[in-house]
C-alpha atoms as a PDB file:
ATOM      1  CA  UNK A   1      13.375 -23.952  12.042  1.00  0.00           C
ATOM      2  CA  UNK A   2      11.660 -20.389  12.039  1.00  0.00           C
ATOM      3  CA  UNK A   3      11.685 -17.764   8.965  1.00  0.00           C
ATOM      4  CA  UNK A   4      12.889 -14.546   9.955  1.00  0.00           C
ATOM      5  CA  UNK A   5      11.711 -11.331   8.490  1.00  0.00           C
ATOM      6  CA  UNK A   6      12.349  -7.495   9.656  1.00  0.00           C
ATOM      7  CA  UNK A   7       9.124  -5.646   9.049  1.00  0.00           C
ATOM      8  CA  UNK A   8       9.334  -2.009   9.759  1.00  0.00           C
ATOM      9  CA  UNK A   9      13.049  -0.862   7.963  1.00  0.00           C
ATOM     10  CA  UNK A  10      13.750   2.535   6.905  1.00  0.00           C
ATOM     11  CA  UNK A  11      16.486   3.556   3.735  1.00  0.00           C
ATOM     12  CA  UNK A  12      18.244   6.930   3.060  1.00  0.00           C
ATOM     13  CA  UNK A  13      17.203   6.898  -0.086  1.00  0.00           C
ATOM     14  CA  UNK A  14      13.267   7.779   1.096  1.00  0.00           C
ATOM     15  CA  UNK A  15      13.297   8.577   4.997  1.00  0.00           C
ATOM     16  CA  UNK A  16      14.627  12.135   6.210  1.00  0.00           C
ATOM     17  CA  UNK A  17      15.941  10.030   9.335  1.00  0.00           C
ATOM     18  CA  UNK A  18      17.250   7.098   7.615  1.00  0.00           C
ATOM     19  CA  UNK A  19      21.057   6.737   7.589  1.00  0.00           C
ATOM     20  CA  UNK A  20      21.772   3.649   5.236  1.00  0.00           C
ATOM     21  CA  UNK A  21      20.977   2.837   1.980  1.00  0.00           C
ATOM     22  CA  UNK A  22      18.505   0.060   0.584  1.00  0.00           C
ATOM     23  CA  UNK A  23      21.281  -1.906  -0.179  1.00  0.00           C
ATOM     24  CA  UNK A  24      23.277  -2.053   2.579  1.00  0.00           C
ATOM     25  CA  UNK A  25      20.477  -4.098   4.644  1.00  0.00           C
ATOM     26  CA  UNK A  26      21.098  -6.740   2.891  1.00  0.00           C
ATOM     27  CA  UNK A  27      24.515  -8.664   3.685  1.00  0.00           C
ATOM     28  CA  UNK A  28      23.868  -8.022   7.412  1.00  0.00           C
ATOM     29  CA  UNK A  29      20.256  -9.439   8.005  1.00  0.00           C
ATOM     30  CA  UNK A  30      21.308 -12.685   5.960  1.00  0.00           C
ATOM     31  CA  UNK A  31      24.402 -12.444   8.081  1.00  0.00           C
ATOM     32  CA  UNK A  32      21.908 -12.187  11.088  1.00  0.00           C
ATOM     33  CA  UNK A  33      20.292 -15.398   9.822  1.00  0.00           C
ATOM     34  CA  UNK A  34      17.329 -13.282   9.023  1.00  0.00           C
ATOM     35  CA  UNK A  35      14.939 -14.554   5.356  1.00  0.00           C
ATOM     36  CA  UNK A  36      13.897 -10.950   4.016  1.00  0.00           C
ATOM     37  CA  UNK A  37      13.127  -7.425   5.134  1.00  0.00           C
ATOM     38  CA  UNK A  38      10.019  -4.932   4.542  1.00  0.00           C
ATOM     39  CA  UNK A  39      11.067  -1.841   3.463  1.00  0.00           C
ATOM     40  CA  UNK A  40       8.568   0.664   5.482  1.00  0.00           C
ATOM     41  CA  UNK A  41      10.116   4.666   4.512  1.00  0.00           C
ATOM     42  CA  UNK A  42       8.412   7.167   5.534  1.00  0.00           C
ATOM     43  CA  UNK A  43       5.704   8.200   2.787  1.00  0.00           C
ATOM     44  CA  UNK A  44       4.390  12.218   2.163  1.00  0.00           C
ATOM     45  CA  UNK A  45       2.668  12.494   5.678  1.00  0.00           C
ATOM     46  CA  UNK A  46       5.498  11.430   7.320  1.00  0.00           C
ATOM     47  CA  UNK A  47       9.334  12.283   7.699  1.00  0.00           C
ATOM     48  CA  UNK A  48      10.074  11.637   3.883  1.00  0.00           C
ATOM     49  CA  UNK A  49      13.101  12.516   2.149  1.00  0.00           C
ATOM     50  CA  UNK A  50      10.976  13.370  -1.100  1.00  0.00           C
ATOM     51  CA  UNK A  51      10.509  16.698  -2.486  1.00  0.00           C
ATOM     52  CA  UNK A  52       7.106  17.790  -2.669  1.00  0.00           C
ATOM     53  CA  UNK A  53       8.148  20.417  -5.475  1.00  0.00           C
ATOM     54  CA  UNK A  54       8.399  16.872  -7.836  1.00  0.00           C
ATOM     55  CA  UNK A  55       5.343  15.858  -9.652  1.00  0.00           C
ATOM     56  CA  UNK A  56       3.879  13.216  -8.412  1.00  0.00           C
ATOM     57  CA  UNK A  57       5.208  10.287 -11.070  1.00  0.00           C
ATOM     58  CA  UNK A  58       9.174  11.176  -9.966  1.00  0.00           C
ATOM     59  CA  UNK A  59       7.851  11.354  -6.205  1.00  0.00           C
ATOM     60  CA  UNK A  60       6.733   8.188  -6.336  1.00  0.00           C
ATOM     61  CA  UNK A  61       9.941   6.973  -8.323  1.00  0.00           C
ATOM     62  CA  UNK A  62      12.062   8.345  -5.750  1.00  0.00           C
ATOM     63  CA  UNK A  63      10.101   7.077  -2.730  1.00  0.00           C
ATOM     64  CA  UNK A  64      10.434   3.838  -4.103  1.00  0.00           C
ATOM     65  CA  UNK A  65      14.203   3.520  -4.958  1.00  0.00           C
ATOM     66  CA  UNK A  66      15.427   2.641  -1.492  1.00  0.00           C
ATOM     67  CA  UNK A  67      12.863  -0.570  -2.001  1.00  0.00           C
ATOM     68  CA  UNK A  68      14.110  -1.211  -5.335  1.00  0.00           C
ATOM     69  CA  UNK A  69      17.834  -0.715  -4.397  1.00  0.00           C
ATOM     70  CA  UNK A  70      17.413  -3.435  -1.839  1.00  0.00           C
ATOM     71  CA  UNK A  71      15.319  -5.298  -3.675  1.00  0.00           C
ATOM     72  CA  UNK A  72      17.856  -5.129  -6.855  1.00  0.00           C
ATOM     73  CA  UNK A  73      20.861  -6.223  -4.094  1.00  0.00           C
ATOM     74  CA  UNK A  74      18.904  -8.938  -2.670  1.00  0.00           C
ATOM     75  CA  UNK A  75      18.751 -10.432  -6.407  1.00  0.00           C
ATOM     76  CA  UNK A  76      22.485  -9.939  -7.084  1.00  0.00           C
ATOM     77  CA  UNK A  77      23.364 -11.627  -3.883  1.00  0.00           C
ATOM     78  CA  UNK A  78      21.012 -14.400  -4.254  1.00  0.00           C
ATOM     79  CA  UNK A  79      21.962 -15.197  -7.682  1.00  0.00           C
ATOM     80  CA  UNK A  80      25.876 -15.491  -7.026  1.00  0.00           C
ATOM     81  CA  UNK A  81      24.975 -17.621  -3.780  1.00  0.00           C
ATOM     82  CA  UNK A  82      21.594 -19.442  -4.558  1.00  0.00           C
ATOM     83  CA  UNK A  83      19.950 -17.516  -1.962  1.00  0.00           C
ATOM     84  CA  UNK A  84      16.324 -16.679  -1.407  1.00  0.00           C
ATOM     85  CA  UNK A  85      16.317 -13.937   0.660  1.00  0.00           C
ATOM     86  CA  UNK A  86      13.048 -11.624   0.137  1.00  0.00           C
ATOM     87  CA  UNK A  87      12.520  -7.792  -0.429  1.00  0.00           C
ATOM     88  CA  UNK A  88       8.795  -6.826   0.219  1.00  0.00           C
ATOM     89  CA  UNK A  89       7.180  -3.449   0.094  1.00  0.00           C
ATOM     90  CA  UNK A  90       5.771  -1.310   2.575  1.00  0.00           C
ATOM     91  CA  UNK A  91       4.811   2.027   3.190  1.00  0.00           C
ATOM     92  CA  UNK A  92       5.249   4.337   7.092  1.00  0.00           C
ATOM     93  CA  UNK A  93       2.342   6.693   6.916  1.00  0.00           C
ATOM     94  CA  UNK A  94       1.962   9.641   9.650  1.00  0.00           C
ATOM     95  CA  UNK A  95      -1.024  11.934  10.141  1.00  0.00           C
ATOM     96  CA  UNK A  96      -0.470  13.508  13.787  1.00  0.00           C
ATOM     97  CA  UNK A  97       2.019  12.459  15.084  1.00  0.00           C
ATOM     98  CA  UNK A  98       0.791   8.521  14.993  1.00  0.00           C
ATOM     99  CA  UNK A  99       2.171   6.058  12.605  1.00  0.00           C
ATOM    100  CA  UNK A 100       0.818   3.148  10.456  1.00  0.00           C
ATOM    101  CA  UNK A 101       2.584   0.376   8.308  1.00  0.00           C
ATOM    102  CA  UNK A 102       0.696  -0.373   5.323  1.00  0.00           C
ATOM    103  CA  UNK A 103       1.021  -3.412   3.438  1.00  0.00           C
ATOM    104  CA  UNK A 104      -0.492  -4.358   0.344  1.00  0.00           C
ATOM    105  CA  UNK A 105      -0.411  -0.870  -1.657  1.00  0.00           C
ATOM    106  CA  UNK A 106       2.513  -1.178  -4.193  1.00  0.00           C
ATOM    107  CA  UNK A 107       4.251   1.351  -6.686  1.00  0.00           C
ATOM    108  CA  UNK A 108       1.558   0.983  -9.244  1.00  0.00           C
ATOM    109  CA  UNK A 109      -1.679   1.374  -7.156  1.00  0.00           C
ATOM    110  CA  UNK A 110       0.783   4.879  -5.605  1.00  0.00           C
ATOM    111  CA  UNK A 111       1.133   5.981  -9.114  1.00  0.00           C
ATOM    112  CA  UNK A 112      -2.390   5.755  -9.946  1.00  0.00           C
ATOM    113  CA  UNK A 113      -3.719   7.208  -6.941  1.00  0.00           C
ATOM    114  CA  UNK A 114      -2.348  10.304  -5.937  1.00  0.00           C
ATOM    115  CA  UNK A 115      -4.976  10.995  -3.761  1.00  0.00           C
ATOM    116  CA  UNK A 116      -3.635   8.925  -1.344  1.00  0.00           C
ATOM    117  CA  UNK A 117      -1.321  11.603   0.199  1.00  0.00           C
ATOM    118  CA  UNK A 118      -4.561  13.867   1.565  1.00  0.00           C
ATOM    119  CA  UNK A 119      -6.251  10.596   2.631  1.00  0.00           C
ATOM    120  CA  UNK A 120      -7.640  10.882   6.419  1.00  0.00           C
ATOM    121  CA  UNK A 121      -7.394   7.898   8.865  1.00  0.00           C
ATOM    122  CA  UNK A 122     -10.849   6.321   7.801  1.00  0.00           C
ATOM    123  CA  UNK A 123     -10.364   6.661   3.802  1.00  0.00           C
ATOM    124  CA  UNK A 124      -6.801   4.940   3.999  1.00  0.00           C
ATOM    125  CA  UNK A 125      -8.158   2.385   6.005  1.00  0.00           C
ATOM    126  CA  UNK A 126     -10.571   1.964   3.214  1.00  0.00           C
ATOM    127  CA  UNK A 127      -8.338   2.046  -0.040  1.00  0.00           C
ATOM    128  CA  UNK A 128      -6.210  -0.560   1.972  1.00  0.00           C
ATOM    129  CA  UNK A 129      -9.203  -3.130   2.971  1.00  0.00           C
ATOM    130  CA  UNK A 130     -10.397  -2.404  -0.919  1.00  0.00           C
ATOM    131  CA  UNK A 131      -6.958  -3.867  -1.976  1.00  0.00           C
ATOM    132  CA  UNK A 132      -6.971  -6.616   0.395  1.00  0.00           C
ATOM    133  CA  UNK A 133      -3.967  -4.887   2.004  1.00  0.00           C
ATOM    134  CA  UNK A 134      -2.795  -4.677   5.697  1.00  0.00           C
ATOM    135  CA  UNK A 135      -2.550  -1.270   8.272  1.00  0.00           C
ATOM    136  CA  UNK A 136      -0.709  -1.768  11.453  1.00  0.00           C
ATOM    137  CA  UNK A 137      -0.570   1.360  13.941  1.00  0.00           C
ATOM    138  CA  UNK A 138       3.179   1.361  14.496  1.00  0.00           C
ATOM    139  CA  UNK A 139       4.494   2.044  18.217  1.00  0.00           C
ATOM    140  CA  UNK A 140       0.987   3.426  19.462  1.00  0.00           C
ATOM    141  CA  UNK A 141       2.365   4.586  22.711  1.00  0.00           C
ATOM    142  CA  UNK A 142       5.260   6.411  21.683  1.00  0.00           C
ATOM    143  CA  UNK A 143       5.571   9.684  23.037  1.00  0.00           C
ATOM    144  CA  UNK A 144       8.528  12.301  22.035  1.00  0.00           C
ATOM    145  CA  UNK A 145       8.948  15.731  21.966  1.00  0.00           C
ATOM    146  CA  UNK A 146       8.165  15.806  18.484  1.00  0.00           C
ATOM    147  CA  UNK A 147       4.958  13.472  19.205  1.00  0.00           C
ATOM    148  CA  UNK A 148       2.174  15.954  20.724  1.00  0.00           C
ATOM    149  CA  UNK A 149      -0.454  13.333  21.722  1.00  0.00           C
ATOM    150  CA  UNK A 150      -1.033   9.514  21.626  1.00  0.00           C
ATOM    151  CA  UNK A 151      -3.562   9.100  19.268  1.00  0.00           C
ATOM    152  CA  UNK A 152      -5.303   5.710  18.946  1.00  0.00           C
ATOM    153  CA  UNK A 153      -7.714   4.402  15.849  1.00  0.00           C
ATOM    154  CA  UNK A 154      -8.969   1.020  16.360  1.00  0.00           C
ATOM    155  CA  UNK A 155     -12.009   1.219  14.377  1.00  0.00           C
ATOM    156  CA  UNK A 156      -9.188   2.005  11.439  1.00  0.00           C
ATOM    157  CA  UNK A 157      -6.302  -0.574  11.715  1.00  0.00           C
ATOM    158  CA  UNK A 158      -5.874  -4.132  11.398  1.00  0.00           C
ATOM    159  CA  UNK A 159      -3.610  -4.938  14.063  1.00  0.00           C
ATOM    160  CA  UNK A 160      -0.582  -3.680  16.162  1.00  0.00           C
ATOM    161  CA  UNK A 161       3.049  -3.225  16.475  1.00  0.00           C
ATOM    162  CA  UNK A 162       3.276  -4.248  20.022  1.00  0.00           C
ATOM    163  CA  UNK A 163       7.019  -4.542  19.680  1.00  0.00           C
ATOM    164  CA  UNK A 164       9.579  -1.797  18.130  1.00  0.00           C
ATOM    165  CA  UNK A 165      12.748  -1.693  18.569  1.00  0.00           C
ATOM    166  CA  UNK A 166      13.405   2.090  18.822  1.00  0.00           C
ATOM    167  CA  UNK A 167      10.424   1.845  22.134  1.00  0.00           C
ATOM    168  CA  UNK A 168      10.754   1.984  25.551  1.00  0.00           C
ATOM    169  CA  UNK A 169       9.682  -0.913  27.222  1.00  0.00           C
ATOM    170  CA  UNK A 170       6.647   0.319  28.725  1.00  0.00           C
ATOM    171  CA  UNK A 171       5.644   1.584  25.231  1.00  0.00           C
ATOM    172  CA  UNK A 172       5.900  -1.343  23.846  1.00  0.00           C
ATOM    173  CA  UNK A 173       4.253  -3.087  27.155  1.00  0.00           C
ATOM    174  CA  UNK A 174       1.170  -0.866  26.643  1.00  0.00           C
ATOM    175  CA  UNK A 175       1.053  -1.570  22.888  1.00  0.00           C
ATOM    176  CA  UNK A 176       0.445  -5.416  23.706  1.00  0.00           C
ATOM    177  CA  UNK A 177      -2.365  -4.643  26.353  1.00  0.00           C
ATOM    178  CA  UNK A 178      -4.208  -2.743  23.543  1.00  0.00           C
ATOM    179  CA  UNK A 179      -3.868  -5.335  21.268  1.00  0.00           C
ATOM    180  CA  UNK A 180      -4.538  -7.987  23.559  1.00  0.00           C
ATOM    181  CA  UNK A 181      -7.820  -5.417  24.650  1.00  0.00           C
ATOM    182  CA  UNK A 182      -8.939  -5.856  21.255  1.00  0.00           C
ATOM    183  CA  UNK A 183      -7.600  -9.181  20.390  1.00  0.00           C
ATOM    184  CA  UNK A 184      -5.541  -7.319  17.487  1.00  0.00           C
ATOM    185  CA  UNK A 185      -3.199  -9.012  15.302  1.00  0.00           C
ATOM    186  CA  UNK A 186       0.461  -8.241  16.962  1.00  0.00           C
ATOM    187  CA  UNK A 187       3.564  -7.517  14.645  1.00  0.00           C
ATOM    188  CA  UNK A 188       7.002  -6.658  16.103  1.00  0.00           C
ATOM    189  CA  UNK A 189       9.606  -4.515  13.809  1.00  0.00           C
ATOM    190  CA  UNK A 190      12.861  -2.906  14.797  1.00  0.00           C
ATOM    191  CA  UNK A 191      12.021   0.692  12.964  1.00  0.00           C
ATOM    192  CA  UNK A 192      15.769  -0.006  11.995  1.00  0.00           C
ATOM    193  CA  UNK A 193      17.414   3.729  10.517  1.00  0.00           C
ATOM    194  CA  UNK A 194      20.817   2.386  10.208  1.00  0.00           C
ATOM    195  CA  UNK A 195      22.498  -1.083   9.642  1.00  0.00           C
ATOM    196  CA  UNK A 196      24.653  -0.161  12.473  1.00  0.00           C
ATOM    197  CA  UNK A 197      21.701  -0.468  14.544  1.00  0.00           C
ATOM    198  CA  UNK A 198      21.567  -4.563  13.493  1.00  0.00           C
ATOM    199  CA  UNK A 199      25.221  -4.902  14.776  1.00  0.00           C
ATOM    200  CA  UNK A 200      24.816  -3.501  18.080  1.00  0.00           C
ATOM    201  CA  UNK A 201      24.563  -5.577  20.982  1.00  0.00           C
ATOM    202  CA  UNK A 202      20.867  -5.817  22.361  1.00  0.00           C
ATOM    203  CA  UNK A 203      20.663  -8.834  25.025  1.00  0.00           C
ATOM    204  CA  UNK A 204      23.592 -11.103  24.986  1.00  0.00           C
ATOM    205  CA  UNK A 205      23.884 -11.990  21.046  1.00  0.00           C
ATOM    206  CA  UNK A 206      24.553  -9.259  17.591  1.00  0.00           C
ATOM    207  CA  UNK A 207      20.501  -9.136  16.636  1.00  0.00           C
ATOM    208  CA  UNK A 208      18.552  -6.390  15.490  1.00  0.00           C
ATOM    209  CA  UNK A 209      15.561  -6.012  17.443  1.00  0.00           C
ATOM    210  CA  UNK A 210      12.095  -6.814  15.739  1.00  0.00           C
ATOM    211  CA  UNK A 211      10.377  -8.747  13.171  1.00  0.00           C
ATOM    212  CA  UNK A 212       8.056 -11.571  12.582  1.00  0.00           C
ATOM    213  CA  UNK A 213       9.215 -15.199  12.832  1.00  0.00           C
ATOM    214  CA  UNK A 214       7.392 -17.574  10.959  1.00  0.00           C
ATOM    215  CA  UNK A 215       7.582 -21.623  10.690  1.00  0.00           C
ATOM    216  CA  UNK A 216       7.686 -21.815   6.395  1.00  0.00           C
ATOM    217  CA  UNK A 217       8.837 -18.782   4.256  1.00  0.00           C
ATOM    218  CA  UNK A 218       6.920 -16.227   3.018  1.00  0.00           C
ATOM    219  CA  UNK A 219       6.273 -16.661  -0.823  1.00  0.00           C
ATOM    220  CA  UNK A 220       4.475 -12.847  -1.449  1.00  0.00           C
ATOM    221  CA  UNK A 221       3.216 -10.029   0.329  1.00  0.00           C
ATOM    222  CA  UNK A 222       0.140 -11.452   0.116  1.00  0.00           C
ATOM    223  CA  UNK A 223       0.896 -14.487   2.179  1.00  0.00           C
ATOM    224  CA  UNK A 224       2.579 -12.166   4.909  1.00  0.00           C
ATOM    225  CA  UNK A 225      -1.059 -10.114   5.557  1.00  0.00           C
ATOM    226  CA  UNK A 226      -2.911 -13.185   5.232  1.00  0.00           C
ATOM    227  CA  UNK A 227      -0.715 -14.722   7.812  1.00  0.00           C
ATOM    228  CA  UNK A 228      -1.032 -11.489  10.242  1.00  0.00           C
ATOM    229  CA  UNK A 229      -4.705 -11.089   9.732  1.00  0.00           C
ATOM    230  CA  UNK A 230      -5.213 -14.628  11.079  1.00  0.00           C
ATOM    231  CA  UNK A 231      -2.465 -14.024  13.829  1.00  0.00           C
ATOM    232  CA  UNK A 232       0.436 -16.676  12.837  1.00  0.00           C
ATOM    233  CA  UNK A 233       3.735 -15.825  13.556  1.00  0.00           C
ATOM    234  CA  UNK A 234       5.902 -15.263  16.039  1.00  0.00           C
ATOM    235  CA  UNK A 235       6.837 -11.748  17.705  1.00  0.00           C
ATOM    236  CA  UNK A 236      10.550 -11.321  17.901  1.00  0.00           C
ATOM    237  CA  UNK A 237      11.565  -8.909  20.666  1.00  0.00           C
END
Protein backbone atom coordinates (compact mmCIF):
# COMPACT_ATOMS: atom_id res chain seq x y z
CA UNK A 1 0.00 0.00 0.00
CA UNK A 2 1.38 3.58 -0.96
CA UNK A 3 0.39 7.05 0.86
CA UNK A 4 -0.78 9.50 -1.46
CA UNK A 5 -0.25 13.17 -1.08
CA UNK A 6 -0.88 16.23 -3.68
CA UNK A 7 1.94 18.67 -3.16
CA UNK A 8 1.63 21.76 -5.18
CA UNK A 9 -2.49 22.84 -4.72
CA UNK A 10 -3.69 26.23 -5.15
CA UNK A 11 -7.20 27.81 -3.19
CA UNK A 12 -9.32 30.88 -4.17
CA UNK A 13 -9.09 32.09 -1.09
CA UNK A 14 -5.06 33.14 -1.70
CA UNK A 15 -4.20 32.55 -5.54
CA UNK A 16 -5.46 35.22 -8.22
CA UNK A 17 -5.80 32.00 -10.55
CA UNK A 18 -7.26 29.65 -8.17
CA UNK A 19 -10.91 28.71 -8.78
CA UNK A 20 -11.94 26.54 -5.65
CA UNK A 21 -11.91 27.02 -2.24
CA UNK A 22 -9.65 25.32 0.55
CA UNK A 23 -12.36 23.31 1.41
CA UNK A 24 -13.60 21.91 -1.44
CA UNK A 25 -10.23 19.77 -2.01
CA UNK A 26 -11.05 17.81 0.43
CA UNK A 27 -14.01 15.21 -0.27
CA UNK A 28 -12.52 14.64 -3.76
CA UNK A 29 -8.77 13.71 -3.05
CA UNK A 30 -10.04 11.23 -0.21
CA UNK A 31 -12.53 10.23 -2.85
CA UNK A 32 -9.40 9.85 -5.17
CA UNK A 33 -7.90 7.57 -2.52
CA UNK A 34 -5.40 10.28 -1.97
CA UNK A 35 -3.89 10.73 2.30
CA UNK A 36 -3.49 14.69 2.40
CA UNK A 37 -2.75 17.70 0.25
CA UNK A 38 -0.08 20.71 0.49
CA UNK A 39 -1.60 23.78 0.13
CA UNK A 40 1.11 25.81 -2.12
CA UNK A 41 -0.94 29.60 -3.03
CA UNK A 42 0.77 31.85 -4.53
CA UNK A 43 2.63 34.17 -1.87
CA UNK A 44 3.43 38.32 -2.52
CA UNK A 45 5.93 37.66 -5.47
CA UNK A 46 3.69 35.66 -7.13
CA UNK A 47 0.01 35.71 -8.56
CA UNK A 48 -1.59 36.28 -5.01
CA UNK A 49 -5.01 37.20 -4.36
CA UNK A 50 -3.82 39.43 -1.30
CA UNK A 51 -3.97 43.06 -1.17
CA UNK A 52 -0.82 44.69 -0.72
CA UNK A 53 -2.72 47.91 0.65
CA UNK A 54 -3.26 45.38 4.05
CA UNK A 55 -0.67 45.55 6.68
CA UNK A 56 1.25 42.92 6.82
CA UNK A 57 -0.46 40.89 10.04
CA UNK A 58 -4.09 40.70 7.92
CA UNK A 59 -1.90 39.80 4.70
CA UNK A 60 -0.60 37.09 6.21
CA UNK A 61 -4.10 36.13 7.82
CA UNK A 62 -5.62 36.18 4.55
CA UNK A 63 -2.89 34.30 2.67
CA UNK A 64 -3.29 31.71 5.04
CA UNK A 65 -7.12 31.10 5.17
CA UNK A 66 -7.38 28.91 2.10
CA UNK A 67 -4.78 26.52 4.26
CA UNK A 68 -6.75 26.86 7.27
CA UNK A 69 -10.16 26.40 5.49
CA UNK A 70 -8.91 23.07 4.25
CA UNK A 71 -7.19 22.31 7.03
CA UNK A 72 -10.44 23.14 9.34
CA UNK A 73 -12.58 20.70 6.63
CA UNK A 74 -10.13 18.02 6.73
CA UNK A 75 -10.78 17.92 10.70
CA UNK A 76 -14.59 18.01 10.39
CA UNK A 77 -14.52 15.22 7.92
CA UNK A 78 -12.12 13.15 9.75
CA UNK A 79 -13.82 13.43 12.97
CA UNK A 80 -17.42 12.30 11.69
CA UNK A 81 -15.59 9.37 9.71
CA UNK A 82 -12.37 8.49 11.77
CA UNK A 83 -10.29 9.66 9.03
CA UNK A 84 -6.72 10.83 8.95
CA UNK A 85 -6.42 12.67 6.06
CA UNK A 86 -3.57 15.52 6.35
CA UNK A 87 -3.50 19.35 5.56
CA UNK A 88 0.19 20.62 5.36
CA UNK A 89 1.45 24.06 4.56
CA UNK A 90 3.25 25.42 1.80
CA UNK A 91 4.07 28.46 0.21
CA UNK A 92 4.43 29.21 -4.27
CA UNK A 93 7.01 31.92 -4.39
CA UNK A 94 7.81 33.78 -7.88
CA UNK A 95 10.64 36.22 -8.57
CA UNK A 96 10.88 36.35 -12.57
CA UNK A 97 8.87 34.54 -13.86
CA UNK A 98 10.34 31.12 -12.09
CA UNK A 99 8.62 29.43 -9.29
CA UNK A 100 9.63 27.68 -6.00
CA UNK A 101 7.61 25.55 -3.38
CA UNK A 102 8.76 26.18 -0.02
CA UNK A 103 8.22 23.95 2.75
CA UNK A 104 9.00 24.36 6.21
CA UNK A 105 8.15 28.26 6.73
CA UNK A 106 4.73 28.37 8.55
CA UNK A 107 2.24 31.28 9.54
CA UNK A 108 4.25 32.24 12.54
CA UNK A 109 7.85 32.41 11.15
CA UNK A 110 5.58 34.74 7.96
CA UNK A 111 4.30 36.89 10.67
CA UNK A 112 7.51 37.53 12.21
CA UNK A 113 9.42 38.08 9.22
CA UNK A 114 8.10 40.38 6.89
CA UNK A 115 11.12 40.71 5.19
CA UNK A 116 10.58 37.75 3.49
CA UNK A 117 8.51 39.34 0.64
CA UNK A 118 11.80 41.49 -0.78
CA UNK A 119 13.95 38.37 -0.21
CA UNK A 120 16.20 37.58 -3.48
CA UNK A 121 16.80 33.94 -4.65
CA UNK A 122 20.00 33.40 -2.41
CA UNK A 123 18.52 34.99 1.00
CA UNK A 124 15.26 32.76 0.74
CA UNK A 125 17.27 29.93 0.13
CA UNK A 126 18.95 30.87 3.30
CA UNK A 127 15.98 31.69 5.78
CA UNK A 128 14.62 28.25 4.48
CA UNK A 129 17.96 26.01 5.12
CA UNK A 130 18.10 28.20 8.62
CA UNK A 131 14.64 26.65 9.43
CA UNK A 132 15.45 23.30 8.29
CA UNK A 133 12.80 23.87 5.59
CA UNK A 134 12.56 22.62 1.93
CA UNK A 135 12.69 24.87 -1.72
CA UNK A 136 11.73 23.03 -4.79
CA UNK A 137 11.96 25.06 -8.23
CA UNK A 138 8.47 24.27 -9.48
CA UNK A 139 8.06 23.43 -13.38
CA UNK A 140 11.65 24.85 -14.31
CA UNK A 141 11.03 24.60 -17.97
CA UNK A 142 7.83 26.17 -18.28
CA UNK A 143 7.61 28.70 -20.78
CA UNK A 144 4.30 30.99 -21.43
CA UNK A 145 3.61 34.12 -22.71
CA UNK A 146 3.51 35.50 -19.42
CA UNK A 147 6.96 33.61 -18.57
CA UNK A 148 9.83 35.84 -20.30
CA UNK A 149 12.82 33.50 -19.72
CA UNK A 150 13.66 30.08 -18.11
CA UNK A 151 15.55 30.91 -15.31
CA UNK A 152 17.42 28.16 -13.42
CA UNK A 153 19.09 28.38 -9.64
CA UNK A 154 20.70 25.28 -8.61
CA UNK A 155 23.13 26.63 -6.27
CA UNK A 156 19.62 27.90 -4.46
CA UNK A 157 17.11 24.95 -4.34
CA UNK A 158 16.89 21.69 -2.83
CA UNK A 159 15.42 19.67 -5.41
CA UNK A 160 12.91 19.64 -8.39
CA UNK A 161 9.44 19.37 -9.57
CA UNK A 162 10.18 17.18 -12.46
CA UNK A 163 6.50 16.42 -12.79
CA UNK A 164 3.43 19.08 -12.91
CA UNK A 165 0.47 18.51 -13.98
CA UNK A 166 -0.40 21.83 -15.73
CA UNK A 167 3.31 20.96 -18.05
CA UNK A 168 3.82 19.87 -21.27
CA UNK A 169 5.49 16.79 -21.51
CA UNK A 170 8.70 17.91 -22.72
CA UNK A 171 8.71 20.43 -19.81
CA UNK A 172 8.35 18.15 -17.53
CA UNK A 173 10.89 15.68 -19.56
CA UNK A 174 13.57 18.41 -19.29
CA UNK A 175 12.82 19.05 -15.60
CA UNK A 176 13.91 15.30 -14.81
CA UNK A 177 17.21 15.57 -16.93
CA UNK A 178 18.15 18.59 -14.71
CA UNK A 179 17.47 16.90 -11.76
CA UNK A 180 18.89 13.77 -12.73
CA UNK A 181 22.12 16.31 -14.00
CA UNK A 182 22.41 17.24 -10.53
CA UNK A 183 21.16 14.24 -8.80
CA UNK A 184 18.31 16.62 -7.26
CA UNK A 185 15.65 15.41 -5.12
CA UNK A 186 12.46 14.97 -7.65
CA UNK A 187 8.83 15.93 -6.43
CA UNK A 188 5.80 15.68 -8.76
CA UNK A 189 2.56 18.02 -7.99
CA UNK A 190 -0.47 18.65 -10.13
CA UNK A 191 -0.39 22.74 -9.62
CA UNK A 192 -4.20 21.82 -9.24
CA UNK A 193 -6.44 25.52 -9.60
CA UNK A 194 -9.70 23.83 -9.51
CA UNK A 195 -11.19 20.54 -8.06
CA UNK A 196 -12.65 20.08 -11.40
CA UNK A 197 -9.27 19.57 -12.58
CA UNK A 198 -9.08 16.16 -10.09
CA UNK A 199 -12.27 14.82 -11.86
CA UNK A 200 -11.17 15.06 -15.30
CA UNK A 201 -10.05 12.19 -17.12
CA UNK A 202 -6.13 12.10 -17.54
CA UNK A 203 -5.04 8.43 -18.81
CA UNK A 204 -7.70 5.87 -18.53
CA UNK A 205 -8.88 6.34 -14.68
CA UNK A 206 -10.59 9.93 -12.68
CA UNK A 207 -6.92 11.02 -11.05
CA UNK A 208 -5.53 14.27 -10.63
CA UNK A 209 -2.19 14.44 -11.94
CA UNK A 210 0.80 14.83 -9.40
CA UNK A 211 1.98 14.19 -6.01
CA UNK A 212 4.30 12.15 -3.97
CA UNK A 213 3.53 8.51 -3.10
CA UNK A 214 5.02 7.24 -0.16
CA UNK A 215 5.08 3.55 1.54
CA UNK A 216 3.94 4.81 5.49
CA UNK A 217 2.07 8.17 6.08
CA UNK A 218 3.42 11.26 6.65
CA UNK A 219 3.14 12.27 10.43
CA UNK A 220 4.42 16.31 9.96
CA UNK A 221 5.85 18.52 7.56
CA UNK A 222 8.88 17.77 8.89
CA UNK A 223 8.90 14.13 7.98
CA UNK A 224 7.76 15.08 4.31
CA UNK A 225 11.27 17.35 3.70
CA UNK A 226 13.22 14.92 5.50
CA UNK A 227 11.85 12.26 3.28
CA UNK A 228 12.50 14.48 -0.05
CA UNK A 229 15.90 15.62 1.00
CA UNK A 230 17.00 11.96 1.18
CA UNK A 231 14.97 11.15 -2.09
CA UNK A 232 12.13 8.56 -0.80
CA UNK A 233 9.05 8.57 -2.43
CA UNK A 234 7.52 7.90 -5.32
CA UNK A 235 6.75 10.44 -8.31
CA UNK A 236 3.18 10.17 -9.40
CA UNK A 237 2.69 11.31 -13.00
Amino acid sequence: MLYKYETHLHTCEASACGISRGAEYISVYKKLGYDGIFVTDHFFGGNTAVSSELDWEERIERYCSGYEAALAEAGRQNGRDGGSFKVFFGIEQTFQGDDYLIYGLGKDWLLSHPEVESMGHAQLFDAVNREGGLMIQAHPFRLRDYIRAIHLHPREVHGIEVYNGGNKASENELAELYAKEYSFPVTSGSDIHNVAFALEDKSGGKMPVGGMAFETPLSCIGDYIERIKSKAGTVIR
